[in-house]
N, C-alpha and C. Protein backbone atom coordinates (compact mmCIF):
# COMPACT_ATOMS: atom_id res chain seq x y z
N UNK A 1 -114.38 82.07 221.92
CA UNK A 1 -115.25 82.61 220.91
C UNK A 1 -115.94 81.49 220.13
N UNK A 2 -115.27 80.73 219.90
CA UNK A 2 -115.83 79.27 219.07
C UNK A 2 -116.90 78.67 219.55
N UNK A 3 -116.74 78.55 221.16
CA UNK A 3 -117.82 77.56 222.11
C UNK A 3 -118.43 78.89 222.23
N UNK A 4 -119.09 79.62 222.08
CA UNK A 4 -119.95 80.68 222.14
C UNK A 4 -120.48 80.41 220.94
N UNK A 5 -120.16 80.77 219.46
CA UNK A 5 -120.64 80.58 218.53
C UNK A 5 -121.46 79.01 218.21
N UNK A 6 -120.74 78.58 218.91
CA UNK A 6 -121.44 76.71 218.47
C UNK A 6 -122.78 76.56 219.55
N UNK A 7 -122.23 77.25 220.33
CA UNK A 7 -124.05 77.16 221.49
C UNK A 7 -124.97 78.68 220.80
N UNK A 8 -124.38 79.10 220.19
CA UNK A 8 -125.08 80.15 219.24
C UNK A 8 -126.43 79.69 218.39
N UNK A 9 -125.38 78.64 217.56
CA UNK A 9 -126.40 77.70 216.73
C UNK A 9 -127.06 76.68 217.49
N UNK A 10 -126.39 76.06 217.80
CA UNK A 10 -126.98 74.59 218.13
C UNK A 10 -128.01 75.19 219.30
N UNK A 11 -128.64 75.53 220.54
CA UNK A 11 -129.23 76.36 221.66
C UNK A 11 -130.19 76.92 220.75
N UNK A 12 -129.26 78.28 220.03
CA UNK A 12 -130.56 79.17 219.20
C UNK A 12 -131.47 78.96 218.06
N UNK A 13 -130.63 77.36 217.50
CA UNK A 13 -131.81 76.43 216.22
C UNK A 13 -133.08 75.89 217.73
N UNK A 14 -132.42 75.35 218.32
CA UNK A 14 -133.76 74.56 219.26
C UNK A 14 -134.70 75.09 219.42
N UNK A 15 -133.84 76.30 220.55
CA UNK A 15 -135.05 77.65 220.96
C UNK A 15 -136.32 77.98 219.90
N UNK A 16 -135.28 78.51 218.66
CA UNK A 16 -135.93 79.46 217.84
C UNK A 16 -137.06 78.23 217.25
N UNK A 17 -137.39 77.15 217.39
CA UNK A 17 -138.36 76.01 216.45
C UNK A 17 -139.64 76.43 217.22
N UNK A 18 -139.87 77.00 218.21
CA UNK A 18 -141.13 77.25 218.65
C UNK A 18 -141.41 78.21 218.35
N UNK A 19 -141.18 79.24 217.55
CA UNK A 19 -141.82 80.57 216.92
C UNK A 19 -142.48 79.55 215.79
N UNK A 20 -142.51 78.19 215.44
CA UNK A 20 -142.73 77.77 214.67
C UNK A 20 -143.96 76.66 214.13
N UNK A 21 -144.61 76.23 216.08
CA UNK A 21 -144.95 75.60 216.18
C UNK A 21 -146.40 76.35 215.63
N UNK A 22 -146.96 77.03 215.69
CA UNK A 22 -148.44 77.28 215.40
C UNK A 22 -148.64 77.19 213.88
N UNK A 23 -147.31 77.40 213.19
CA UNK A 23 -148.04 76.90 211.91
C UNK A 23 -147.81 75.63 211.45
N UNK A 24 -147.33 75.06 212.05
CA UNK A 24 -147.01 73.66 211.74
C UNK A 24 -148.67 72.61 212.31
N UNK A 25 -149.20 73.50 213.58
CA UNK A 25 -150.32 73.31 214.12
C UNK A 25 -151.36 73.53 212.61
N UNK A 26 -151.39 74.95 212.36
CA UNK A 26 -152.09 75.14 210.94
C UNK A 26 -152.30 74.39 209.92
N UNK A 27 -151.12 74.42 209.64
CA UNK A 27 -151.00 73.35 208.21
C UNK A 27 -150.91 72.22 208.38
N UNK A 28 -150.52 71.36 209.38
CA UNK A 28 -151.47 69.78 209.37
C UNK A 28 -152.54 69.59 209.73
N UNK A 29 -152.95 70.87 210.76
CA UNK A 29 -154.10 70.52 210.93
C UNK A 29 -154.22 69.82 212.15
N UNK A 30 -153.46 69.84 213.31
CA UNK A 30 -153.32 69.01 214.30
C UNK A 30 -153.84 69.57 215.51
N UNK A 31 -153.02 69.15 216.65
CA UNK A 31 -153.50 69.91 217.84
C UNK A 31 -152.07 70.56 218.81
N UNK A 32 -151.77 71.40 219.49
CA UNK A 32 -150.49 72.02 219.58
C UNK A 32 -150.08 71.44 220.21
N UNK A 33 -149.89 70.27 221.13
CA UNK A 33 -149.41 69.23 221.77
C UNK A 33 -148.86 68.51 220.91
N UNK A 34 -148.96 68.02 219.75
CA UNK A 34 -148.82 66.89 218.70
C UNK A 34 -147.45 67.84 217.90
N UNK A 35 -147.62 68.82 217.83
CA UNK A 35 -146.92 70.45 217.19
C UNK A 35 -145.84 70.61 217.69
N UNK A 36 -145.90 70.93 219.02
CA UNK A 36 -144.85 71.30 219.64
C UNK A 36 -143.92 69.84 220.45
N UNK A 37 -144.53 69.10 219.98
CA UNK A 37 -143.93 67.50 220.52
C UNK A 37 -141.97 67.47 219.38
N UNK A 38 -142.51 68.00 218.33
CA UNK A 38 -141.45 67.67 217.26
C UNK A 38 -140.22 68.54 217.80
N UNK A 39 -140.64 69.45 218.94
CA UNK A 39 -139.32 70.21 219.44
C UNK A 39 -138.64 69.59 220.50
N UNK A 40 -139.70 68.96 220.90
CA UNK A 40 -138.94 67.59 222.04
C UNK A 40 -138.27 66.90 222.01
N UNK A 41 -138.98 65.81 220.68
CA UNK A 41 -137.95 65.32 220.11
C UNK A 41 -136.78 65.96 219.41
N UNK A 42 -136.49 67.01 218.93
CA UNK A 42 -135.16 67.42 218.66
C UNK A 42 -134.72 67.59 219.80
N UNK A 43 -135.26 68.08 220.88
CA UNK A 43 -134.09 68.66 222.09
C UNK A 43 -133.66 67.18 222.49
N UNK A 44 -134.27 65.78 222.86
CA UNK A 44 -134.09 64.88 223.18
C UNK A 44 -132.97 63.93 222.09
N UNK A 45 -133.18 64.36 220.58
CA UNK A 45 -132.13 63.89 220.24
C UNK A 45 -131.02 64.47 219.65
N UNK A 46 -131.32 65.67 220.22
CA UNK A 46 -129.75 66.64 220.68
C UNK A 46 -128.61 66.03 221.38
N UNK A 47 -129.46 65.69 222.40
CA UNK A 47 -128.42 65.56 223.69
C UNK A 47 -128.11 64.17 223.68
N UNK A 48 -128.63 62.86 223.03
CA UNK A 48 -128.55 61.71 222.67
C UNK A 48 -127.24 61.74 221.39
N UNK A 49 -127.39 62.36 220.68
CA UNK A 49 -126.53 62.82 219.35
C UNK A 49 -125.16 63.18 219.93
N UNK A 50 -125.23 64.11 220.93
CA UNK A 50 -123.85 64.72 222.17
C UNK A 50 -123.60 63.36 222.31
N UNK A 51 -123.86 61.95 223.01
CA UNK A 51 -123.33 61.05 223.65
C UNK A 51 -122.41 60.61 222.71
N UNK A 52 -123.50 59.88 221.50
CA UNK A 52 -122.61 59.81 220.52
C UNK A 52 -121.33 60.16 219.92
N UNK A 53 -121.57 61.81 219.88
CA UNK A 53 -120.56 62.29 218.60
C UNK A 53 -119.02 62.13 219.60
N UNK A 54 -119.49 62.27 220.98
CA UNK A 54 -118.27 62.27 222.33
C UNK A 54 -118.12 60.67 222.07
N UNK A 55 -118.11 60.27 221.95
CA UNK A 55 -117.70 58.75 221.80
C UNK A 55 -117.17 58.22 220.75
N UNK A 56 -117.57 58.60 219.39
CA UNK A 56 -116.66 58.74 217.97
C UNK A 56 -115.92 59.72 217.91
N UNK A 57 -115.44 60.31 218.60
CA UNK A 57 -114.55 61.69 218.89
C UNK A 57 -113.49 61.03 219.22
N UNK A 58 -113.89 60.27 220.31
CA UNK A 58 -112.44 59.81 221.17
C UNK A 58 -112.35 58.19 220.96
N UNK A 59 -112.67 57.92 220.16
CA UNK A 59 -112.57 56.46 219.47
C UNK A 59 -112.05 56.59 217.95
N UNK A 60 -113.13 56.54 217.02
CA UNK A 60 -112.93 56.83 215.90
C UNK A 60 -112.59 57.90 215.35
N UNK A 61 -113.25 59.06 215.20
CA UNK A 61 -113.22 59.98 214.29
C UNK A 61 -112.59 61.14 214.59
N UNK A 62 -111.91 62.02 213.59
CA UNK A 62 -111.39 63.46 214.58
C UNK A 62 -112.81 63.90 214.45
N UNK A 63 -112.88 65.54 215.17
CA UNK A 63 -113.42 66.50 215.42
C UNK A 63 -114.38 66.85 214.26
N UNK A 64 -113.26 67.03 213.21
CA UNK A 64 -114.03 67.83 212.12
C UNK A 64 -114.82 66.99 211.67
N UNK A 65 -114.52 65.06 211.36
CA UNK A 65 -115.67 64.21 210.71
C UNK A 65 -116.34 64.42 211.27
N UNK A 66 -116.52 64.61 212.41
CA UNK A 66 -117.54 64.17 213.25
C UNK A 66 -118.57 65.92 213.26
N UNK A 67 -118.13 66.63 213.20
CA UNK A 67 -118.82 67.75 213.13
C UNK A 67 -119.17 68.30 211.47
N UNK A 68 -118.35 67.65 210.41
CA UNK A 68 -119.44 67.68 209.16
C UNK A 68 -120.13 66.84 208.94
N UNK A 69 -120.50 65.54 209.96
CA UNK A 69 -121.49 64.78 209.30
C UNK A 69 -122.71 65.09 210.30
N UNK A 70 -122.25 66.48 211.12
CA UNK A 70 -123.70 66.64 212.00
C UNK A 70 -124.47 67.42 211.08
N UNK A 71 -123.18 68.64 210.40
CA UNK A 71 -123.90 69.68 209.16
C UNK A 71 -124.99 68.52 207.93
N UNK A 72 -123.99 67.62 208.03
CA UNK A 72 -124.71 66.66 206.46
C UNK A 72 -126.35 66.85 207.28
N UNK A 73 -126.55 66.03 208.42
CA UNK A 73 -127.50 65.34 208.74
C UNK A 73 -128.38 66.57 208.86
N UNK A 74 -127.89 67.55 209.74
CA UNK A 74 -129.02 69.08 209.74
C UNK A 74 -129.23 69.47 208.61
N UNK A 75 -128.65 69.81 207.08
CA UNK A 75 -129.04 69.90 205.98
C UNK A 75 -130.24 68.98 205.16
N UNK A 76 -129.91 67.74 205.32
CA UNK A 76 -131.05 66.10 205.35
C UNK A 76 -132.67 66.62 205.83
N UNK A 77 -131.91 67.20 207.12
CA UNK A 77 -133.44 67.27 208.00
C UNK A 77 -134.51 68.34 207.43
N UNK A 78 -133.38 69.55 207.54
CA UNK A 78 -133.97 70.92 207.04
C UNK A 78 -134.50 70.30 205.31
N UNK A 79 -133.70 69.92 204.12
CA UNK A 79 -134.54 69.35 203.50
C UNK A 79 -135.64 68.51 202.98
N UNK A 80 -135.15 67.58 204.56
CA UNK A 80 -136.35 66.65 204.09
C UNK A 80 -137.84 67.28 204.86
N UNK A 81 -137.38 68.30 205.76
CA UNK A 81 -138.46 68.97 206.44
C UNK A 81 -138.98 69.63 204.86
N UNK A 82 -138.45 70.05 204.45
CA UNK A 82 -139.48 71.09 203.24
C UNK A 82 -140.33 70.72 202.68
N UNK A 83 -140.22 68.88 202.11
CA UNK A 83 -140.87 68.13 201.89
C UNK A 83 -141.78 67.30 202.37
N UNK A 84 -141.78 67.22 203.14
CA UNK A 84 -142.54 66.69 204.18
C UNK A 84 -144.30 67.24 204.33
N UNK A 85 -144.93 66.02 204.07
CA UNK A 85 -146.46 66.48 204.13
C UNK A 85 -147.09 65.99 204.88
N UNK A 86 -146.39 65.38 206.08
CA UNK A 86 -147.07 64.68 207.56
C UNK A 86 -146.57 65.58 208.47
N UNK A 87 -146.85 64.67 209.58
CA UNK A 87 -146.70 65.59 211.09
C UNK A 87 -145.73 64.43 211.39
N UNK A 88 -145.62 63.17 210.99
CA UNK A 88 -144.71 62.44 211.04
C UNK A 88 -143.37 62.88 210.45
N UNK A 89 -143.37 63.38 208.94
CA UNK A 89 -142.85 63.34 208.47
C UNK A 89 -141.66 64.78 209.40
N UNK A 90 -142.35 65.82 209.63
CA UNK A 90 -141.49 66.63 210.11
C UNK A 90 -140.73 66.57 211.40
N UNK A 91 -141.24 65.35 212.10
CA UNK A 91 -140.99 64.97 213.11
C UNK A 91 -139.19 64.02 212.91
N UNK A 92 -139.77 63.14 211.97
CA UNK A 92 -138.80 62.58 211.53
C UNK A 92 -137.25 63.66 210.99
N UNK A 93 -137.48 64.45 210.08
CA UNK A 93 -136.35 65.32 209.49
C UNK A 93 -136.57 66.20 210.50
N UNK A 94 -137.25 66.89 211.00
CA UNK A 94 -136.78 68.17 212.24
C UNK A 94 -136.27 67.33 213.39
N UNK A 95 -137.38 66.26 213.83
CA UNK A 95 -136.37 65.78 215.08
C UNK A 95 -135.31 64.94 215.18
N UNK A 96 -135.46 63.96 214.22
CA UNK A 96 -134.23 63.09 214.54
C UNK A 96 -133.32 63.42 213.58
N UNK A 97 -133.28 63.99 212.68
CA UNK A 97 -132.20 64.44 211.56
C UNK A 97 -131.46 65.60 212.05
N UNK A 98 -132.22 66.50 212.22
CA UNK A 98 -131.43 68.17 212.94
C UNK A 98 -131.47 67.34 214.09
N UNK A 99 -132.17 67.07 215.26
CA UNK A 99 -131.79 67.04 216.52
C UNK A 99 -130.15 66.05 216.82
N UNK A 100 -129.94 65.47 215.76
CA UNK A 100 -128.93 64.63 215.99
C UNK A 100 -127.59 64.95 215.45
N UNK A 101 -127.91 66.03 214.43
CA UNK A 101 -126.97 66.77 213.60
C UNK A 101 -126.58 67.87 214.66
N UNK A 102 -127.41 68.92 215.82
CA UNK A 102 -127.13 69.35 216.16
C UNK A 102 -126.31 69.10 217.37
């Protein structure tokens, strides 16, 4: 039930960022290639973030550090996404902050 729920979130945050991309297209003002790039980079540093957290898992850290400092970093992102008034900027907190948290 647990590994169901954790590919719940982590799978259904990724997925669900492209219901998202056209206004992100809108409001910078960009082009939907440039838009939908910021979901790439999260999926790309998803699975980069996995190498990691499997490697401070079984070295350093238990389980749980290692899985509240993914929450810290997805909270970081999602906030610093709110703020954010570039296409950089959301790139930065959506992709490498959540993508690495997740």
């Amino acid at each position: 039930a647990a590994a169901s729920l954790s590919h719940i979130c982590t799978f259904g945050t990724l997925y669900s960022h492209g219901v998202f991309v056209p206004t992100f297209k809108d409001h910078f003002d960009t082009s939907l290639d440039v838009a939908s790039s910021m979901v790439s980079v999260m999926f790309a540093m998803q699975f980069f973030g996995s190498l990691v957290a499997g490697l401070l898992i079984s070295r350093k850290l238990s389980h749980a550090a290692v899985a509240a400092g993914g929450g810290v970093l997805v909270l970081g992102g999602y906030t610093g996404a709110s703020f954010a008034e570039s296409v950089l900027g959301i790139h930065v907190a959506l992709g490498v902050c959540v993508g690495l948290g997740l």
